[in-house]
C-alpha atoms as a PDB file:
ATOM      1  CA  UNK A   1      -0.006  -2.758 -31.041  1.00  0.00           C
ATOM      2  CA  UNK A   2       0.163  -6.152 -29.541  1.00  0.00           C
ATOM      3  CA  UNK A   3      -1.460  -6.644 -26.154  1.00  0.00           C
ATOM      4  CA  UNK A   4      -0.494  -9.400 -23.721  1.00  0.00           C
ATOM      5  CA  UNK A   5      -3.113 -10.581 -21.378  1.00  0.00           C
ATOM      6  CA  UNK A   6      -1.556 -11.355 -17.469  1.00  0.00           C
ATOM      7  CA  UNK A   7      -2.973 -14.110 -15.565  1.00  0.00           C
ATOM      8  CA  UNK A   8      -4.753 -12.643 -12.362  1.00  0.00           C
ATOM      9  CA  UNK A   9      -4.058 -14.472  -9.378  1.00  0.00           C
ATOM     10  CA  UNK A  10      -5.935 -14.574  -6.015  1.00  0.00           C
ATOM     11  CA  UNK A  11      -4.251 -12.678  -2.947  1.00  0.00           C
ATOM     12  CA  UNK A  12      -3.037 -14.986   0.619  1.00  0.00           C
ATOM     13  CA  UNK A  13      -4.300 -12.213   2.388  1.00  0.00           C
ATOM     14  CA  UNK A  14      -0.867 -10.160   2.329  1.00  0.00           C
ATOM     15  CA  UNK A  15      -0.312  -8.182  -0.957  1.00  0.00           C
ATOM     16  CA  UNK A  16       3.403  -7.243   0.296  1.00  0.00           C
ATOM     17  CA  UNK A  17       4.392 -10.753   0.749  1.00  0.00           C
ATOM     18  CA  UNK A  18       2.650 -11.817  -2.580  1.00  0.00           C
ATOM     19  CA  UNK A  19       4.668  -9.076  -3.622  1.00  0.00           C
ATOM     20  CA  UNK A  20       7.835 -10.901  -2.609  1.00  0.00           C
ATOM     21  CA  UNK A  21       8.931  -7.939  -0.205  1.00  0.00           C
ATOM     22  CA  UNK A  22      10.991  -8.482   2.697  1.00  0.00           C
ATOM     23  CA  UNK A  23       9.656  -7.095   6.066  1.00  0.00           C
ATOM     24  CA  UNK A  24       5.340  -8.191   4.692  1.00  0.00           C
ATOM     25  CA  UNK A  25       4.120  -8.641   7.892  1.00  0.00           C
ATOM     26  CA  UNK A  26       5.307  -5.319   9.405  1.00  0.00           C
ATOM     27  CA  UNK A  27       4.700  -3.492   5.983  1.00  0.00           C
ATOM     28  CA  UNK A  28       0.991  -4.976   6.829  1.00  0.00           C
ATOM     29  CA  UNK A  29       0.562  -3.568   9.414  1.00  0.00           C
ATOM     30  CA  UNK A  30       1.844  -0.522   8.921  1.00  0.00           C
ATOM     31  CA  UNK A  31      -0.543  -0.070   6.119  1.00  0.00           C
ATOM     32  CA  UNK A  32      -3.777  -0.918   7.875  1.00  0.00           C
ATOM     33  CA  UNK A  33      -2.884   1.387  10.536  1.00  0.00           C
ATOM     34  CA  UNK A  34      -2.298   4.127   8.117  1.00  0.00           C
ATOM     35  CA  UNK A  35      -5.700   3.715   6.920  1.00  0.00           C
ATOM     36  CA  UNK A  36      -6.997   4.009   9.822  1.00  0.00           C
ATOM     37  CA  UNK A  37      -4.824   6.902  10.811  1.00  0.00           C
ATOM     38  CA  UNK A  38      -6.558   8.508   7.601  1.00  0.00           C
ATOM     39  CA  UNK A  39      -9.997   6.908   8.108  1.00  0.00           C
ATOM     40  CA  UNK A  40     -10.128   9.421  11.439  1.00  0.00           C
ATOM     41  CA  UNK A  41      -8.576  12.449   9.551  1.00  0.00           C
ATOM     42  CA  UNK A  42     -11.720  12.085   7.096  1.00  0.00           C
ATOM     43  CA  UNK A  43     -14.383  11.205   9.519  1.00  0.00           C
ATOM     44  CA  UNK A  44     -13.599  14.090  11.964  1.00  0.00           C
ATOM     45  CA  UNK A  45     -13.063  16.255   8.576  1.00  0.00           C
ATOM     46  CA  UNK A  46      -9.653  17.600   9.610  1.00  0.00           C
ATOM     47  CA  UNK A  47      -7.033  18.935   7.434  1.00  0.00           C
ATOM     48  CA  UNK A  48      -3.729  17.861   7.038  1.00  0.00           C
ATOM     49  CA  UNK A  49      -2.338  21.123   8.949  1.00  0.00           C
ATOM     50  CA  UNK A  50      -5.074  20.037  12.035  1.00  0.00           C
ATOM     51  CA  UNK A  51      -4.072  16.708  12.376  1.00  0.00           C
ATOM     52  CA  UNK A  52      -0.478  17.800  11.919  1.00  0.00           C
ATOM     53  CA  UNK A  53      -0.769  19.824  14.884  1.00  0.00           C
ATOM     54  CA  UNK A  54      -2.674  16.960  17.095  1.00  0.00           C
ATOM     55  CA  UNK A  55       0.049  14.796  16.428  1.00  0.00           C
ATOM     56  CA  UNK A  56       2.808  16.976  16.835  1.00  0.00           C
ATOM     57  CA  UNK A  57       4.441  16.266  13.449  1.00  0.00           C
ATOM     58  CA  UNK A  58       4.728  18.666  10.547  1.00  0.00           C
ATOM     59  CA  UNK A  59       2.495  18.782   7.376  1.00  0.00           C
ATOM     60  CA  UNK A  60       4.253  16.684   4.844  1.00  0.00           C
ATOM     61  CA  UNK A  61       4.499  14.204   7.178  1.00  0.00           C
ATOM     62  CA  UNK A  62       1.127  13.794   7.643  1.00  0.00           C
ATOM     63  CA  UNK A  63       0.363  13.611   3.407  1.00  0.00           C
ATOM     64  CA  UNK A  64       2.907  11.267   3.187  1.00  0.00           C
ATOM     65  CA  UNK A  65       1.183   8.821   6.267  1.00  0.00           C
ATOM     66  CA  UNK A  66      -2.089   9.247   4.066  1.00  0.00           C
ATOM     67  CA  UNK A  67      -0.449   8.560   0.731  1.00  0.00           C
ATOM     68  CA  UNK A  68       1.147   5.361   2.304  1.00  0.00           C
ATOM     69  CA  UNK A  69       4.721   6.649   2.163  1.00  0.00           C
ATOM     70  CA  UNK A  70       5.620   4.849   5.438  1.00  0.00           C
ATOM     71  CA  UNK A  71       9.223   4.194   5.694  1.00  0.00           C
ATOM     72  CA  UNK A  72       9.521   6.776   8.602  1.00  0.00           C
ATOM     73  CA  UNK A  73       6.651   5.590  10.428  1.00  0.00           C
ATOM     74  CA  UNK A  74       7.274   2.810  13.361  1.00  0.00           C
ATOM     75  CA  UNK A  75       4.928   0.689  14.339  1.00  0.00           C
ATOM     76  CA  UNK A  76       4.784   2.117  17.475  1.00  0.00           C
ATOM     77  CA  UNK A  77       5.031   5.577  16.897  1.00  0.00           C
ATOM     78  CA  UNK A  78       1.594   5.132  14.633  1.00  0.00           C
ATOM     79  CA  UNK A  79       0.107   3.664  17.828  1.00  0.00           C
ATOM     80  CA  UNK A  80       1.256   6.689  19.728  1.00  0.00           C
ATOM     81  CA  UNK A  81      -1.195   8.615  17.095  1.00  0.00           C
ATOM     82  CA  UNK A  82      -3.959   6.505  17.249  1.00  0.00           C
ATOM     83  CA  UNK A  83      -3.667   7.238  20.714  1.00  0.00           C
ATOM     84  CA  UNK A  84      -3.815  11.000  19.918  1.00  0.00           C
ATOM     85  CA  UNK A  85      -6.690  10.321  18.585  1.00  0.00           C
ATOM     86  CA  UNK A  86      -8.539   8.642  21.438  1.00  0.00           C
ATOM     87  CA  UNK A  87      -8.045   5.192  20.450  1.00  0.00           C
ATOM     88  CA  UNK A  88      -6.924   2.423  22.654  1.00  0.00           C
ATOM     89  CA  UNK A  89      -4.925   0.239  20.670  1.00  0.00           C
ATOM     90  CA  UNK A  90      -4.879  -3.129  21.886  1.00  0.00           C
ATOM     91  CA  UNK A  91      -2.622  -6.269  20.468  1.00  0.00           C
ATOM     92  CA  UNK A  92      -3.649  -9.935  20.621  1.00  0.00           C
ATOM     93  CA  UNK A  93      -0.879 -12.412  21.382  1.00  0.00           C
ATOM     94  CA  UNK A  94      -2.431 -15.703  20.158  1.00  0.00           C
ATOM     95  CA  UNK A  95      -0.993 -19.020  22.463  1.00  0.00           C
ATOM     96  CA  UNK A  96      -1.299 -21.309  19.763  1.00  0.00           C
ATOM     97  CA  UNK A  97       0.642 -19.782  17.723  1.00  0.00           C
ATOM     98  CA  UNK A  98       2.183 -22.441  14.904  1.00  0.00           C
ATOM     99  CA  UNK A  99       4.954 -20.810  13.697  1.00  0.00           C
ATOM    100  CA  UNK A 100       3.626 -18.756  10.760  1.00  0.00           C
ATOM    101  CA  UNK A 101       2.831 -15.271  11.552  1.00  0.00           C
ATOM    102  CA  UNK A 102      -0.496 -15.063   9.470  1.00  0.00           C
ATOM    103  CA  UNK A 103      -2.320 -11.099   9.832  1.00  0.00           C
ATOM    104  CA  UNK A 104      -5.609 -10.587   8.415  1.00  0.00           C
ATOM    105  CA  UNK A 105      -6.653  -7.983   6.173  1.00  0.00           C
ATOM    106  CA  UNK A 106      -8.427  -5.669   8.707  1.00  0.00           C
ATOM    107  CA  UNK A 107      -6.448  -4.236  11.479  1.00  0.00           C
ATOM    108  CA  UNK A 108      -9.986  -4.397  13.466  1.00  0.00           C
ATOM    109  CA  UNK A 109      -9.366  -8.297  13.618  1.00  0.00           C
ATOM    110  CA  UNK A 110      -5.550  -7.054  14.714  1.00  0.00           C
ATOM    111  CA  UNK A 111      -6.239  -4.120  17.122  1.00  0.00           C
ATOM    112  CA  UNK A 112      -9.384  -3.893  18.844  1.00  0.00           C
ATOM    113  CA  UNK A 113     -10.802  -0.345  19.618  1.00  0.00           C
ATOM    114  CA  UNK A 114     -12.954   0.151  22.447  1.00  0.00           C
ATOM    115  CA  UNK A 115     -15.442   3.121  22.439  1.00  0.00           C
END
Protein backbone atom coordinates (compact mmCIF):
# COMPACT_ATOMS: atom_id res chain seq x y z
CA UNK A 1 0.00 0.00 0.00
CA UNK A 2 1.42 3.28 -1.00
CA UNK A 3 0.78 6.23 1.29
CA UNK A 4 0.87 9.86 0.15
CA UNK A 5 1.76 12.40 2.69
CA UNK A 6 -0.58 15.96 2.31
CA UNK A 7 1.00 19.15 3.05
CA UNK A 8 -0.78 20.74 6.19
CA UNK A 9 -1.48 24.22 5.84
CA UNK A 10 -2.24 26.91 8.49
CA UNK A 11 -6.01 28.15 8.79
CA UNK A 12 -6.96 32.39 7.98
CA UNK A 13 -9.12 32.04 10.73
CA UNK A 14 -12.24 30.75 8.58
CA UNK A 15 -12.12 26.95 7.82
CA UNK A 16 -15.31 27.38 5.41
CA UNK A 17 -13.68 29.93 3.31
CA UNK A 18 -10.31 27.96 3.31
CA UNK A 19 -12.64 25.46 2.33
CA UNK A 20 -13.56 27.41 -0.79
CA UNK A 21 -17.40 27.47 0.22
CA UNK A 22 -19.62 30.10 -0.83
CA UNK A 23 -21.67 31.87 1.95
CA UNK A 24 -17.99 31.44 4.78
CA UNK A 25 -18.76 34.22 6.69
CA UNK A 26 -22.42 33.35 7.47
CA UNK A 27 -21.53 29.53 7.61
CA UNK A 28 -19.08 31.08 10.49
CA UNK A 29 -21.18 32.23 12.25
CA UNK A 30 -23.64 29.96 12.19
CA UNK A 31 -21.24 27.47 13.52
CA UNK A 32 -19.95 29.34 16.53
CA UNK A 33 -23.37 30.01 17.53
CA UNK A 34 -24.24 26.41 17.33
CA UNK A 35 -21.59 25.70 19.71
CA UNK A 36 -22.67 27.78 21.88
CA UNK A 37 -26.26 26.78 21.47
CA UNK A 38 -24.76 23.26 22.56
CA UNK A 39 -22.19 24.62 25.05
CA UNK A 40 -25.59 25.67 27.23
CA UNK A 41 -27.43 22.32 26.49
CA UNK A 42 -24.28 20.60 28.25
CA UNK A 43 -23.61 23.02 30.98
CA UNK A 44 -27.26 23.15 32.24
CA UNK A 45 -27.20 19.16 31.54
CA UNK A 46 -30.40 19.16 29.47
CA UNK A 47 -31.49 16.65 27.05
CA UNK A 48 -32.24 17.03 23.65
CA UNK A 49 -36.17 16.52 24.37
CA UNK A 50 -35.67 19.59 27.28
CA UNK A 51 -34.11 21.93 25.21
CA UNK A 52 -36.44 20.93 22.41
CA UNK A 53 -39.24 21.99 24.42
CA UNK A 54 -37.50 25.49 25.64
CA UNK A 55 -37.07 26.33 22.22
CA UNK A 56 -40.17 25.32 20.85
CA UNK A 57 -38.73 23.12 18.07
CA UNK A 58 -38.96 19.36 17.83
CA UNK A 59 -36.22 16.78 18.78
CA UNK A 60 -34.36 16.11 15.62
CA UNK A 61 -34.04 19.48 15.18
CA UNK A 62 -32.29 20.07 18.06
CA UNK A 63 -29.53 16.86 17.28
CA UNK A 64 -29.12 18.16 14.09
CA UNK A 65 -28.22 22.08 15.60
CA UNK A 66 -25.67 20.06 17.87
CA UNK A 67 -24.27 17.89 15.12
CA UNK A 68 -23.76 21.12 12.98
CA UNK A 69 -26.38 20.24 10.38
CA UNK A 70 -27.36 23.93 9.95
CA UNK A 71 -28.89 24.57 6.67
CA UNK A 72 -32.33 25.25 8.38
CA UNK A 73 -31.03 27.40 10.96
CA UNK A 74 -31.02 31.43 10.28
CA UNK A 75 -28.91 33.49 11.77
CA UNK A 76 -31.46 35.06 13.47
CA UNK A 77 -33.62 32.46 14.44
CA UNK A 78 -30.37 30.93 16.49
CA UNK A 79 -30.31 34.34 18.22
CA UNK A 80 -33.95 33.96 19.04
CA UNK A 81 -32.60 30.68 21.06
CA UNK A 82 -29.85 32.09 22.65
CA UNK A 83 -32.33 34.35 23.81
CA UNK A 84 -34.38 31.39 25.17
CA UNK A 85 -31.74 30.74 26.94
CA UNK A 86 -31.17 34.01 28.78
CA UNK A 87 -28.57 35.38 26.68
CA UNK A 88 -28.43 38.83 25.33
CA UNK A 89 -26.92 38.65 22.10
CA UNK A 90 -25.31 41.69 21.12
CA UNK A 91 -23.59 42.55 17.48
CA UNK A 92 -20.66 44.93 16.96
CA UNK A 93 -20.81 47.09 13.85
CA UNK A 94 -17.14 48.16 13.48
CA UNK A 95 -16.85 52.04 11.68
CA UNK A 96 -13.71 51.34 10.16
CA UNK A 97 -14.65 48.81 8.44
CA UNK A 98 -12.15 48.26 5.15
CA UNK A 99 -14.03 46.33 3.03
CA UNK A 100 -13.18 42.74 4.03
CA UNK A 101 -15.55 41.19 6.35
CA UNK A 102 -12.89 39.40 8.62
CA UNK A 103 -14.84 37.21 11.88
CA UNK A 104 -12.75 35.75 14.45
CA UNK A 105 -12.79 32.37 15.65
CA UNK A 106 -14.80 32.90 18.91
CA UNK A 107 -18.25 34.20 18.67
CA UNK A 108 -17.38 35.83 22.29
CA UNK A 109 -15.14 38.38 20.26
CA UNK A 110 -18.51 38.50 17.83
CA UNK A 111 -21.42 38.56 20.36
CA UNK A 112 -20.88 39.74 23.71
CA UNK A 113 -22.97 38.14 26.58
CA UNK A 114 -23.71 40.03 29.54
CA UNK A 115 -24.44 38.16 32.86
Amino acid sequence: MTQEIMGVQASKGNVFADLGLDNSDELLVKAELARKISNIITQQQMTQAEAAKLLEIDQPKISALINGQLAGFSIMRLFRFLNAFDQDVEMVIDTGFTGELCLPLEADRLLHQRS
